[in-house]
PDB file of N, CA and C in Angstrom:
ATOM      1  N   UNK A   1       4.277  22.769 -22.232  1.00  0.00           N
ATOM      2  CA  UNK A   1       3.700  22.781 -20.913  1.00  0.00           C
ATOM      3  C   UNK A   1       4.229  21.565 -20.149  1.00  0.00           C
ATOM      4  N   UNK A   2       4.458  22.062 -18.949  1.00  0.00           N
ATOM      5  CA  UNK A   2       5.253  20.340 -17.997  1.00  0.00           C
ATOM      6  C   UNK A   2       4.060  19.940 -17.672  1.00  0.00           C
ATOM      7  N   UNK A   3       3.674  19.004 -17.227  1.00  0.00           N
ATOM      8  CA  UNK A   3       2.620  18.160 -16.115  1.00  0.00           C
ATOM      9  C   UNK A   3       3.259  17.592 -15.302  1.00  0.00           C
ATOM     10  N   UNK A   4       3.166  17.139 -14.038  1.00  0.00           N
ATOM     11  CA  UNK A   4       3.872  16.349 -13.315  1.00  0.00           C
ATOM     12  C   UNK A   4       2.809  15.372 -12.221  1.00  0.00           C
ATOM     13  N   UNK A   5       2.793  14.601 -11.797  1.00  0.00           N
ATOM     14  CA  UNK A   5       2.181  13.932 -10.618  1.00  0.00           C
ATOM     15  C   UNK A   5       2.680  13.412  -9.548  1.00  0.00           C
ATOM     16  N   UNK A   6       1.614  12.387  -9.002  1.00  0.00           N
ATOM     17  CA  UNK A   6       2.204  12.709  -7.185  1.00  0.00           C
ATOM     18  C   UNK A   6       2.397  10.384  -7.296  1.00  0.00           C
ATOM     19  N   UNK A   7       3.500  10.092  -7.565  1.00  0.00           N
ATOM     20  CA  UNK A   7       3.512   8.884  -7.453  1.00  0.00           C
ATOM     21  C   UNK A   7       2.954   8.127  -6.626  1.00  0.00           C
ATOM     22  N   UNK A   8       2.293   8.694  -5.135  1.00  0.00           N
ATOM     23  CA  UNK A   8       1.925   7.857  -4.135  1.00  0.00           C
ATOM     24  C   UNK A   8       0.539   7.763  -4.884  1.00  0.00           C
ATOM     25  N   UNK A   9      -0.016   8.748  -5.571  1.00  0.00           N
ATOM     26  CA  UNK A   9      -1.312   9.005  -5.847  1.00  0.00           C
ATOM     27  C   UNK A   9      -1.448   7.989  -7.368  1.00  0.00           C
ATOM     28  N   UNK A  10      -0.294   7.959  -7.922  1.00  0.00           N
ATOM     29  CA  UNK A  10      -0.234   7.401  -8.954  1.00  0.00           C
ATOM     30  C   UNK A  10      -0.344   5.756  -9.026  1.00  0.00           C
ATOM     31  N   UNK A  11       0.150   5.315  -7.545  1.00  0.00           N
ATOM     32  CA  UNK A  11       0.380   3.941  -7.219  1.00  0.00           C
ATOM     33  C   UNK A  11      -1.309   3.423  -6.793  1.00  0.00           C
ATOM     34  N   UNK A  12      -1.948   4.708  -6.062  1.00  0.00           N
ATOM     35  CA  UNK A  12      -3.263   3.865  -5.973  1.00  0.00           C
ATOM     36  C   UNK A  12      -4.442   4.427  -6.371  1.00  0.00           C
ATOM     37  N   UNK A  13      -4.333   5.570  -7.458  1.00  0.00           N
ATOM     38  CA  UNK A  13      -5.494   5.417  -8.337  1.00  0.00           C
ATOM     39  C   UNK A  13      -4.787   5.337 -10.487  1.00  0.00           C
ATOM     40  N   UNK A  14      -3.931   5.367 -10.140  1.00  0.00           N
ATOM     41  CA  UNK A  14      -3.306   4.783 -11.845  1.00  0.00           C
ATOM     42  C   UNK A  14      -2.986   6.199 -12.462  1.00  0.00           C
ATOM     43  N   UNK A  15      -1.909   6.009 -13.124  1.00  0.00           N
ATOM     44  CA  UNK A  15      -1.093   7.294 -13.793  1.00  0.00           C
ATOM     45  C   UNK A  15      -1.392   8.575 -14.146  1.00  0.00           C
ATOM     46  N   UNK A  16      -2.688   8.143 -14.913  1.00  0.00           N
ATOM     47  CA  UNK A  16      -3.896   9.423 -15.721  1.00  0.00           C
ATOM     48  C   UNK A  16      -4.755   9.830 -14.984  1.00  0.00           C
ATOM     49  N   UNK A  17      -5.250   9.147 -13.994  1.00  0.00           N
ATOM     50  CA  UNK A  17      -5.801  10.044 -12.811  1.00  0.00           C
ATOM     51  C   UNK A  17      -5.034  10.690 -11.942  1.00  0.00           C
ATOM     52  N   UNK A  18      -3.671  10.344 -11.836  1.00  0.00           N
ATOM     53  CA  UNK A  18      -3.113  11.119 -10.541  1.00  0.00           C
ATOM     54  C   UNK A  18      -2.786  12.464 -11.843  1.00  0.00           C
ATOM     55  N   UNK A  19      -2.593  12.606 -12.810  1.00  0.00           N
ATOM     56  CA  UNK A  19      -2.225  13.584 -13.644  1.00  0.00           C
ATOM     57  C   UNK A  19      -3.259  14.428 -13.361  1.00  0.00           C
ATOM     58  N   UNK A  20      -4.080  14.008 -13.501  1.00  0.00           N
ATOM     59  CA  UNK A  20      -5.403  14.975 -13.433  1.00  0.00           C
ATOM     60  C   UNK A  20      -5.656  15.507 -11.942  1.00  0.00           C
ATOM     61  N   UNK A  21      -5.181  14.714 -11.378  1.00  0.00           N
ATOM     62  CA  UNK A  21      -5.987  14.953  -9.526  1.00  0.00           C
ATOM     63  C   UNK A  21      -4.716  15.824  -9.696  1.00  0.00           C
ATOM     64  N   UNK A  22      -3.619  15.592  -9.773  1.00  0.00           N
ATOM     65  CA  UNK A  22      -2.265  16.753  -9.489  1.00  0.00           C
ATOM     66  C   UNK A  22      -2.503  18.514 -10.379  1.00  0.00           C
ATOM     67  N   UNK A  23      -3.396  18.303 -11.184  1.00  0.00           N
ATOM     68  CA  UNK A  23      -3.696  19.761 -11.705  1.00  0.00           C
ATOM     69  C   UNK A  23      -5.100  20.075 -11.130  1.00  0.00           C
ATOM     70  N   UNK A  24      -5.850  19.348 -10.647  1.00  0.00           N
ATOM     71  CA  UNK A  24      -7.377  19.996 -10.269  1.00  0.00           C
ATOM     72  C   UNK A  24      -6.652  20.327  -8.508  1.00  0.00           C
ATOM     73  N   UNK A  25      -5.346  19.724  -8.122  1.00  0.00           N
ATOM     74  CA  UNK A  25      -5.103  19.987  -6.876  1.00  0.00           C
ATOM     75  C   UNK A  25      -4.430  21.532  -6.797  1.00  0.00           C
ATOM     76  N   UNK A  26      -3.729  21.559  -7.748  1.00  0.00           N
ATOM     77  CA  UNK A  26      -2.635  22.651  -7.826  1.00  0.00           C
ATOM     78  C   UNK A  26      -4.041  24.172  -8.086  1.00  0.00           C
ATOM     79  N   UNK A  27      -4.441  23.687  -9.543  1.00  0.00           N
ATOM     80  CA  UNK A  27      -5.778  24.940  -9.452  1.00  0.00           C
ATOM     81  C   UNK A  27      -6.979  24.734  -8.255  1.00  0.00           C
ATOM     82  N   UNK A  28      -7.315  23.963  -7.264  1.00  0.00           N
ATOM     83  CA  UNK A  28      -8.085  24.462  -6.252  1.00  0.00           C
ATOM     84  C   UNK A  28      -6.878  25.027  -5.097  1.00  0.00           C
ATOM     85  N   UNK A  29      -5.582  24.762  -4.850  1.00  0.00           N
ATOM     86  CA  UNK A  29      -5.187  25.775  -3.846  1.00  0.00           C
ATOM     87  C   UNK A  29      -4.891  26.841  -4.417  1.00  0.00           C
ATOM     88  N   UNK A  30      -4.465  27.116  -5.342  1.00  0.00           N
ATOM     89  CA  UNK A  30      -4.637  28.692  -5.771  1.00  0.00           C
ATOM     90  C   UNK A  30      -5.981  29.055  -5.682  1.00  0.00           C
ATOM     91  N   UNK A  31      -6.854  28.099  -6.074  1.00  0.00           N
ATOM     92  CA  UNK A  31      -8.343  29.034  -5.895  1.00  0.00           C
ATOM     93  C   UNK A  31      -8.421  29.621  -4.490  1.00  0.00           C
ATOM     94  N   UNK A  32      -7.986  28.709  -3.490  1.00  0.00           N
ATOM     95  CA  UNK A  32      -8.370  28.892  -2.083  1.00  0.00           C
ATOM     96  C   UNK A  32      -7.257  30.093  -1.805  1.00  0.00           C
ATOM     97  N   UNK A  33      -6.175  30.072  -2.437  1.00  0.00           N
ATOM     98  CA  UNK A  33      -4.931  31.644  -1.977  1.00  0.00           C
ATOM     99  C   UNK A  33      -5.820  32.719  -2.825  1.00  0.00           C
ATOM    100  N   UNK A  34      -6.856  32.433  -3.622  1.00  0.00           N
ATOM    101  CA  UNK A  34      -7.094  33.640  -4.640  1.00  0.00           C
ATOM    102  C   UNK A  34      -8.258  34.294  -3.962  1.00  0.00           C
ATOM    103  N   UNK A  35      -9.040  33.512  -2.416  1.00  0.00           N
ATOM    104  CA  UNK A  35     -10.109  33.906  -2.117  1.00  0.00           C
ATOM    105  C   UNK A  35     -11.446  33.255  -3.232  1.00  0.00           C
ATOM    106  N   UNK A  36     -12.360  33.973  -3.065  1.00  0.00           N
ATOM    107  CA  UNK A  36     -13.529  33.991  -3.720  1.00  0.00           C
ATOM    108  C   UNK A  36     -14.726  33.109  -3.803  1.00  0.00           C
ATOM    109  N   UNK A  37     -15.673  33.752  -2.944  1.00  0.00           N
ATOM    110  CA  UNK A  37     -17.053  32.808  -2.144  1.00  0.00           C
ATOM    111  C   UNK A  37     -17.734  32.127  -3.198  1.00  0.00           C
ATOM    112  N   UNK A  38     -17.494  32.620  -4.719  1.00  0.00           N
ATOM    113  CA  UNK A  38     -18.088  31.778  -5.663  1.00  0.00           C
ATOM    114  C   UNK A  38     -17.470  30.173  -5.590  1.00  0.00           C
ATOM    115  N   UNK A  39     -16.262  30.237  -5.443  1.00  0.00           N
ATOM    116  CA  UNK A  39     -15.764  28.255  -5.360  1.00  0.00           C
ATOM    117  C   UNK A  39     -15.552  27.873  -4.120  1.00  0.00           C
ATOM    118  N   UNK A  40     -15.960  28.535  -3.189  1.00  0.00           N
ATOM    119  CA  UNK A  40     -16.445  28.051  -1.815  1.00  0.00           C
ATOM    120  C   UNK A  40     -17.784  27.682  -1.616  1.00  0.00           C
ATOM    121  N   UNK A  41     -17.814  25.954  -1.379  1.00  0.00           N
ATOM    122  CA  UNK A  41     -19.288  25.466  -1.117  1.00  0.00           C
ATOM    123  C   UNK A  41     -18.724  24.387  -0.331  1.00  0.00           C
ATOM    124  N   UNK A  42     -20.067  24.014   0.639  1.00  0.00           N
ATOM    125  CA  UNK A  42     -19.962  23.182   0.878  1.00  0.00           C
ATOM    126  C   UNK A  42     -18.920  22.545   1.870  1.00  0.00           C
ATOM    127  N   UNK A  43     -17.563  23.780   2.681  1.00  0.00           N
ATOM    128  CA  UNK A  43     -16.930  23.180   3.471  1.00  0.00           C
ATOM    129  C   UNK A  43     -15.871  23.226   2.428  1.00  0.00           C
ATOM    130  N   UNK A  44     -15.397  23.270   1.486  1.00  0.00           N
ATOM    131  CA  UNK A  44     -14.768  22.567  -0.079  1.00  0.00           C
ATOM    132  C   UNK A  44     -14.391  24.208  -0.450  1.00  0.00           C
ATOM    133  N   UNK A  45     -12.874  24.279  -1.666  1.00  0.00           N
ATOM    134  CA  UNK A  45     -12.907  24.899  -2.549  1.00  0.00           C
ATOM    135  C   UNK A  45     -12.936  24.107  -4.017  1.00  0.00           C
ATOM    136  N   UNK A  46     -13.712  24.651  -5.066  1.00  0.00           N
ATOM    137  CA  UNK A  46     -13.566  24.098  -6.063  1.00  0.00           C
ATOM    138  C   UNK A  46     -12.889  24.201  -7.342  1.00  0.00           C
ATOM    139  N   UNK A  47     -13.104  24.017  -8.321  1.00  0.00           N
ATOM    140  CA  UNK A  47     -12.494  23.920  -9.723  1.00  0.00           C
ATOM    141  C   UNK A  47     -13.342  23.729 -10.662  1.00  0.00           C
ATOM    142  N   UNK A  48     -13.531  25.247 -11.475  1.00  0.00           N
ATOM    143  CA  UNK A  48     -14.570  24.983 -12.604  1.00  0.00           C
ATOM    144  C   UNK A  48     -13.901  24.129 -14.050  1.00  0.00           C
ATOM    145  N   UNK A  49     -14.108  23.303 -14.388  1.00  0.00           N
ATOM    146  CA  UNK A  49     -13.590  22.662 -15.281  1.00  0.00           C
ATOM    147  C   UNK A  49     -14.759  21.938 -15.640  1.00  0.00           C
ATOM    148  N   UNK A  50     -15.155  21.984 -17.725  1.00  0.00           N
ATOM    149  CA  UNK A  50     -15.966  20.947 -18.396  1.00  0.00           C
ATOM    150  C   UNK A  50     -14.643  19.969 -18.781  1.00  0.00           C
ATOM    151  N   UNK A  51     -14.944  18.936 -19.401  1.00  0.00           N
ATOM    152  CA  UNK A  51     -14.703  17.768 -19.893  1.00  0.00           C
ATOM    153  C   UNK A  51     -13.278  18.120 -21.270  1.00  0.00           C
ATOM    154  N   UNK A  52     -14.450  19.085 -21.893  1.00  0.00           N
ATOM    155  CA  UNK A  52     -13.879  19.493 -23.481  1.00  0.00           C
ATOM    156  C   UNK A  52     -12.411  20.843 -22.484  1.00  0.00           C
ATOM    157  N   UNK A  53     -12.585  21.663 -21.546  1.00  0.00           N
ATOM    158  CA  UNK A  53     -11.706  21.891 -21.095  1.00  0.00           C
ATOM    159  C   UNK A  53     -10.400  21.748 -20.171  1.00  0.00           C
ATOM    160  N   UNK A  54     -10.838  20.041 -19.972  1.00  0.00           N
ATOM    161  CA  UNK A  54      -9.559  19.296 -19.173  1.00  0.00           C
ATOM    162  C   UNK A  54      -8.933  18.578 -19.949  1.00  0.00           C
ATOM    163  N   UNK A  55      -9.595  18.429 -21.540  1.00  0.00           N
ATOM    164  CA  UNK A  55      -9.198  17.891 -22.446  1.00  0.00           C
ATOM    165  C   UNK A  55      -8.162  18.863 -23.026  1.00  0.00           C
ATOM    166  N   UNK A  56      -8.211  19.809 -23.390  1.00  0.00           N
ATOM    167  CA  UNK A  56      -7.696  20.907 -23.519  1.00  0.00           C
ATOM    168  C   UNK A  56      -6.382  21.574 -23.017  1.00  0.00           C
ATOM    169  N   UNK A  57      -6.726  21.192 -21.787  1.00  0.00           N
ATOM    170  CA  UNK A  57      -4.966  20.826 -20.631  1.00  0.00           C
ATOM    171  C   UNK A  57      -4.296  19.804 -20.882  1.00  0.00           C
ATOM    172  N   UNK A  58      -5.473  18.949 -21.227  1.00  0.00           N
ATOM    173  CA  UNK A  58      -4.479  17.475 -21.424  1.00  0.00           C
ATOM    174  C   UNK A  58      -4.387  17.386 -22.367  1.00  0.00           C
ATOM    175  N   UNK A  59      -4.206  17.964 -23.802  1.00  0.00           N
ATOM    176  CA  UNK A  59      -3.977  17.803 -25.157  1.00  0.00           C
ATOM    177  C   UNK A  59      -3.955  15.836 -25.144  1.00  0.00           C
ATOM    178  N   UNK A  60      -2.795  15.799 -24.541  1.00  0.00           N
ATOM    179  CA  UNK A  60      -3.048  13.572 -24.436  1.00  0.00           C
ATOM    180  C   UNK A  60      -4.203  13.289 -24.118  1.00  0.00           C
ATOM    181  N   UNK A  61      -4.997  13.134 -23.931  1.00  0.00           N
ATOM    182  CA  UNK A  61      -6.105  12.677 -23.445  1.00  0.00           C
ATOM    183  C   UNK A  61      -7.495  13.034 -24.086  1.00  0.00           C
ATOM    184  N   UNK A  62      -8.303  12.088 -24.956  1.00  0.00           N
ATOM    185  CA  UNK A  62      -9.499  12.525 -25.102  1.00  0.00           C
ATOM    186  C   UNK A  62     -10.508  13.279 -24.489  1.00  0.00           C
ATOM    187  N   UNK A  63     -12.070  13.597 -24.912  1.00  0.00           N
ATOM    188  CA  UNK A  63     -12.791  14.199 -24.238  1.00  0.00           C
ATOM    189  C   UNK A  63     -13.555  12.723 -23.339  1.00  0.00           C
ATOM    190  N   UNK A  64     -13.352  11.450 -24.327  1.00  0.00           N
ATOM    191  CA  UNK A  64     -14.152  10.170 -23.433  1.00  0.00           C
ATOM    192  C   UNK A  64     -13.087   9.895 -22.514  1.00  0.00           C
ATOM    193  N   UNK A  65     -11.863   9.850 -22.676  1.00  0.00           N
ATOM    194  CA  UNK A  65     -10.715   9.578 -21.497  1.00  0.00           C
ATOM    195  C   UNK A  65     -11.004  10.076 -20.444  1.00  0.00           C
ATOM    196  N   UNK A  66     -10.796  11.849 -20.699  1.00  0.00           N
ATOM    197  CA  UNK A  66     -11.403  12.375 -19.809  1.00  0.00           C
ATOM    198  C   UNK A  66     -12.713  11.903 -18.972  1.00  0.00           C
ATOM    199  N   UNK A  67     -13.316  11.667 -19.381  1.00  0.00           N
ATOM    200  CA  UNK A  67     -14.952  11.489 -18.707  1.00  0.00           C
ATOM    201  C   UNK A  67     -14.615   9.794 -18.015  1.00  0.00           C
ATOM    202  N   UNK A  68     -13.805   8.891 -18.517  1.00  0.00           N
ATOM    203  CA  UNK A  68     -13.957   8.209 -17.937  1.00  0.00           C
ATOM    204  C   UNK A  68     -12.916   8.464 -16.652  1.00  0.00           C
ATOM    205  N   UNK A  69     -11.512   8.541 -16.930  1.00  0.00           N
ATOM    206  CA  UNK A  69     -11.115   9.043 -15.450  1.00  0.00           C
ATOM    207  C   UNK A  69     -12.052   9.894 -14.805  1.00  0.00           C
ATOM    208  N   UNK A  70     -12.788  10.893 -15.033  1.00  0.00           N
ATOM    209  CA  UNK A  70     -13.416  11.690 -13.793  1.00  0.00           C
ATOM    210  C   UNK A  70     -14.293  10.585 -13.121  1.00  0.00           C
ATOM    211  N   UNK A  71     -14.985   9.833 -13.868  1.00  0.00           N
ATOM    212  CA  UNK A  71     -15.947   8.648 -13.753  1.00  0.00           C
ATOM    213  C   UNK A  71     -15.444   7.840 -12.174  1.00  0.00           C
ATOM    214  N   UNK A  72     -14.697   7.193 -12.536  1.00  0.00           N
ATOM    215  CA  UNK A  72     -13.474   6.608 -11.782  1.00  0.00           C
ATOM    216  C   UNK A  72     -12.896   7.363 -10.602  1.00  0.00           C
ATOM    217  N   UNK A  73     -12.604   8.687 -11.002  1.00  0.00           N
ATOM    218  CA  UNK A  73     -11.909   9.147  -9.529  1.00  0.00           C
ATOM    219  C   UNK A  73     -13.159   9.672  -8.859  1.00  0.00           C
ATOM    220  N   UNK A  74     -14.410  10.007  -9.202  1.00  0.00           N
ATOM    221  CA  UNK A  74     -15.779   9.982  -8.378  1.00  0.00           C
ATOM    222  C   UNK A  74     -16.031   8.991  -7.855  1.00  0.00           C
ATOM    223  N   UNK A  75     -16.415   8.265  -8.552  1.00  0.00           N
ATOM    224  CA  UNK A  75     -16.747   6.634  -7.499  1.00  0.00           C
ATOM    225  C   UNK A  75     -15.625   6.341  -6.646  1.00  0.00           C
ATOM    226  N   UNK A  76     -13.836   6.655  -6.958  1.00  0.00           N
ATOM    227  CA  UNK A  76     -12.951   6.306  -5.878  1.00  0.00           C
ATOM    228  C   UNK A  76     -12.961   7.625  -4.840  1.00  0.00           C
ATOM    229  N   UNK A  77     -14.015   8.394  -4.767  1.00  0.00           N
ATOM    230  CA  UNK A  77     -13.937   9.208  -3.628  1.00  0.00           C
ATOM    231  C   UNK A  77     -12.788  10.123  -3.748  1.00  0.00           C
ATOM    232  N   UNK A  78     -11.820  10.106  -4.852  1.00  0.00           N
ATOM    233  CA  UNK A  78     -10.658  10.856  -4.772  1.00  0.00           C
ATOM    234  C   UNK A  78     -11.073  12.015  -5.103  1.00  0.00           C
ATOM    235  N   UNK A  79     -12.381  12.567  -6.235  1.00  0.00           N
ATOM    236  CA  UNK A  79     -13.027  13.825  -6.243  1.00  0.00           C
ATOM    237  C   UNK A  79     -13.970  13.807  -6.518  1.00  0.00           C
ATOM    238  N   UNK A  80     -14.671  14.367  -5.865  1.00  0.00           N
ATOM    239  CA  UNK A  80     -15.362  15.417  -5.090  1.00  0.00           C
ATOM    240  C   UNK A  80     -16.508  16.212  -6.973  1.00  0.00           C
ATOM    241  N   UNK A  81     -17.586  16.128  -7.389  1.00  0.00           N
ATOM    242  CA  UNK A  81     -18.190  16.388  -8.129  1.00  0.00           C
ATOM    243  C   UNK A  81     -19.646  17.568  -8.186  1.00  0.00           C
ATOM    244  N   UNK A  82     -19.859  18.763  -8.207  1.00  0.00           N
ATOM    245  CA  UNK A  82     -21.189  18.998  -8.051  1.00  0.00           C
ATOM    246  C   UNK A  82     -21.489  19.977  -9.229  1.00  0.00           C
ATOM    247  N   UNK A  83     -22.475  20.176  -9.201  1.00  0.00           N
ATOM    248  CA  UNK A  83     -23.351  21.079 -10.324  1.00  0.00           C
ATOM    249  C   UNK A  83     -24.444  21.793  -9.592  1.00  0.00           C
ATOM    250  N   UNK A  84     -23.695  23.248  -8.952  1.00  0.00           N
ATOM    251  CA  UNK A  84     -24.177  24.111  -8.499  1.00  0.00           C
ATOM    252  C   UNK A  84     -25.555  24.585  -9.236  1.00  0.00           C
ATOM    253  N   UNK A  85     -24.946  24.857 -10.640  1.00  0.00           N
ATOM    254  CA  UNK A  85     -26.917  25.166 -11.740  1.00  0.00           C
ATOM    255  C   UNK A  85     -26.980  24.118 -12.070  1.00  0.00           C
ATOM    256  N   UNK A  86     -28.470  23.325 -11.869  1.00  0.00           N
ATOM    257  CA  UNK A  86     -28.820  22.237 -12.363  1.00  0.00           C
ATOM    258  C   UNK A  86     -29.050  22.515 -13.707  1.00  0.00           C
ATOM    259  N   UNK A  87     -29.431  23.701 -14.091  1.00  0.00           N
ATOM    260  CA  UNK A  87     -29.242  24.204 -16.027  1.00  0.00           C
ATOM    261  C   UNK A  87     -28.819  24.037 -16.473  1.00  0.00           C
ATOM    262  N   UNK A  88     -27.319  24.466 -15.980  1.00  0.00           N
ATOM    263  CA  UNK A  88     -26.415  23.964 -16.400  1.00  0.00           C
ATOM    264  C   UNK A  88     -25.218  23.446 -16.579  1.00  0.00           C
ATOM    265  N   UNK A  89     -24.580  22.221 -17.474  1.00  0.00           N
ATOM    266  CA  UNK A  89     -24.140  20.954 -17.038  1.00  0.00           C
ATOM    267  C   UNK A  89     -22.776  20.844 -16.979  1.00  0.00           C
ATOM    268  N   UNK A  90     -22.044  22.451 -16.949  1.00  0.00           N
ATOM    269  CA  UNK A  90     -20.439  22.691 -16.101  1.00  0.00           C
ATOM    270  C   UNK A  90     -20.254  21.963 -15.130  1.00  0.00           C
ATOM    271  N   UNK A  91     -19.339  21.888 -14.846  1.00  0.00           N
ATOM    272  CA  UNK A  91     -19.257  21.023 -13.176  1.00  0.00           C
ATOM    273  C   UNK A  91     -17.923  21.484 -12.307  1.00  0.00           C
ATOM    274  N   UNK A  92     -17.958  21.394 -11.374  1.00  0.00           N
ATOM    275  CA  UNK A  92     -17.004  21.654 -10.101  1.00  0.00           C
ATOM    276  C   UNK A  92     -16.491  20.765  -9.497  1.00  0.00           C
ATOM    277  N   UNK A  93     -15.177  20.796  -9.300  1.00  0.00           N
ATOM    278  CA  UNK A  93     -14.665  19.319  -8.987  1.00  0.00           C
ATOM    279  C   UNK A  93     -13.944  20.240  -7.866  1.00  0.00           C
ATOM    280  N   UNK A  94     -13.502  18.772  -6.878  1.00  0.00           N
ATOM    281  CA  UNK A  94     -12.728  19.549  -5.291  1.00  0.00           C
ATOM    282  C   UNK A  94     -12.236  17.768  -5.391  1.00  0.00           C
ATOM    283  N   UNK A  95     -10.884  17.936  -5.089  1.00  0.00           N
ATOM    284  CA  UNK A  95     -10.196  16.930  -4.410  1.00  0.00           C
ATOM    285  C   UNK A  95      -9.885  16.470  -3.436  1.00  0.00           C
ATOM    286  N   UNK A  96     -10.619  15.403  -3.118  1.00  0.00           N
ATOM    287  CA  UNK A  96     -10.335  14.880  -1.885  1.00  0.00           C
ATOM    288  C   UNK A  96      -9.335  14.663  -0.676  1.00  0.00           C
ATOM    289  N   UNK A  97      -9.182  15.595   0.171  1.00  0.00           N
ATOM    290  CA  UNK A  97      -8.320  15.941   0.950  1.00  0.00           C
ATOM    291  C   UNK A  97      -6.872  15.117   1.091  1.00  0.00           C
ATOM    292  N   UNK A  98      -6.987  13.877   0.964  1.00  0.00           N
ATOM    293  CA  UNK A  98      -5.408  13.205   0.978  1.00  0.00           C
ATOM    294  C   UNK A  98      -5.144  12.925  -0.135  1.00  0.00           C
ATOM    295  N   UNK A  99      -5.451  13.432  -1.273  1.00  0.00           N
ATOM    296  CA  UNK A  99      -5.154  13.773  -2.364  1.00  0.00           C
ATOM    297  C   UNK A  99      -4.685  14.826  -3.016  1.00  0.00           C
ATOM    298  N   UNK A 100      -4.563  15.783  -1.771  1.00  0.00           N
ATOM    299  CA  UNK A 100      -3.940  16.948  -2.342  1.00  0.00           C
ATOM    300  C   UNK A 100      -2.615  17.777  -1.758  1.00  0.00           C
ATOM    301  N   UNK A 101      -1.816  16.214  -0.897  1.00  0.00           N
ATOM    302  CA  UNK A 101      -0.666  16.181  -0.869  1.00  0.00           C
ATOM    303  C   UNK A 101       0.440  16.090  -1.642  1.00  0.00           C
ATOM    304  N   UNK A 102       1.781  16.942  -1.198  1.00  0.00           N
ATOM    305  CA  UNK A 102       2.879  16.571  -2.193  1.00  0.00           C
ATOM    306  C   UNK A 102       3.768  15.616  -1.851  1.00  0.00           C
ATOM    307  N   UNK A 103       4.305  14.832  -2.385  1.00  0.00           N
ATOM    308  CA  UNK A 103       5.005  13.561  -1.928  1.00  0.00           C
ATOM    309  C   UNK A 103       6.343  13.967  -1.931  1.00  0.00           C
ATOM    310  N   UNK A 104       7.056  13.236  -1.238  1.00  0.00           N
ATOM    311  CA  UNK A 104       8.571  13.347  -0.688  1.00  0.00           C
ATOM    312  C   UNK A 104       8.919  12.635  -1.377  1.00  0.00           C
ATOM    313  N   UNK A 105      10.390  12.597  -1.711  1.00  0.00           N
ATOM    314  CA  UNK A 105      11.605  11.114  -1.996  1.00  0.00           C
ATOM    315  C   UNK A 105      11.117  10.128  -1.108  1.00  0.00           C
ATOM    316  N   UNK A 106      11.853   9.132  -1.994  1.00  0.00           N
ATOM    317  CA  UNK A 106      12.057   7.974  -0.748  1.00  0.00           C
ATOM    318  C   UNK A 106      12.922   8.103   0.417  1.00  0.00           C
ATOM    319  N   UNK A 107      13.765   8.573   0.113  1.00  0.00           N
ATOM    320  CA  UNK A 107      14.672   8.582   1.771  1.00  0.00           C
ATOM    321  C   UNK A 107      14.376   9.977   2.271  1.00  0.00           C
ATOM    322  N   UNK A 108      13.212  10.822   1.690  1.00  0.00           N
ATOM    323  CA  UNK A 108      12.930  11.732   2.803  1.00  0.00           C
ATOM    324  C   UNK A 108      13.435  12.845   2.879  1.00  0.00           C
ATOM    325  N   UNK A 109      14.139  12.950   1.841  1.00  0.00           N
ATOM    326  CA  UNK A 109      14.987  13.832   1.820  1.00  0.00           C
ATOM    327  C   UNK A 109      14.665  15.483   1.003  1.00  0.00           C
ATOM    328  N   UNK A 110      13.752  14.831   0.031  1.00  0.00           N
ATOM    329  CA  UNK A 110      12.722  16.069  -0.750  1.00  0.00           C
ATOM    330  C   UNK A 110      11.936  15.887  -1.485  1.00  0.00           C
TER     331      UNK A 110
END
């Protein structure tokens, strides 16, 4: 499997979060090309993802890694967190809008 990230994103929230913000970005615009009023809330499309299943994408990365980057990119506002059933403790993540840009070269060129 490739992963790739967005270096501008990488420069100001750190390597393993932009990894992560670059796949919760890529699966919420397909959510939003795929339609469907279930991950529409709130103004937001979202991304159903637990902990043990971003771990799972990220084979590198623990299930506490995980939890602490999400930790981190919540408090940095970069995403976006809710729990539609308070029952139960899945969660929905949406990335914060200038975060879900793709970055150019340096000279602009691509």
């Amino acid at each position: 499997m490739i992963h790739h990230f967005d270096s501008e994103v990488a420069e100001k929230l750190g390597v393993s979060a932009a990894i992560i913000v670059a796949n919760l970005a890529y699966l919420q615009a397909n959510r939003k090309a795929q339609g469907g009023d279930k991950y529409y809330m709130d103004g937001r499309w979202w991304v159903h993802h637990t902990y043990e299943s971003l771990a799972k994408f990220h084979p590198y990365f623990s299930v506490p890694q995980i939890k602490r980057i999400m930790k981190t990119l919540v408090e940095q506002e970069a995403v976006f967190k809710c729990n539609p059933d308070r029952w139960n403790r899945d969660c929905y993540w949406s990335v914060a809008l200038e975060f879900t840009h793709s970055t150019k070269s340096p000279d602009g060129k691509y």
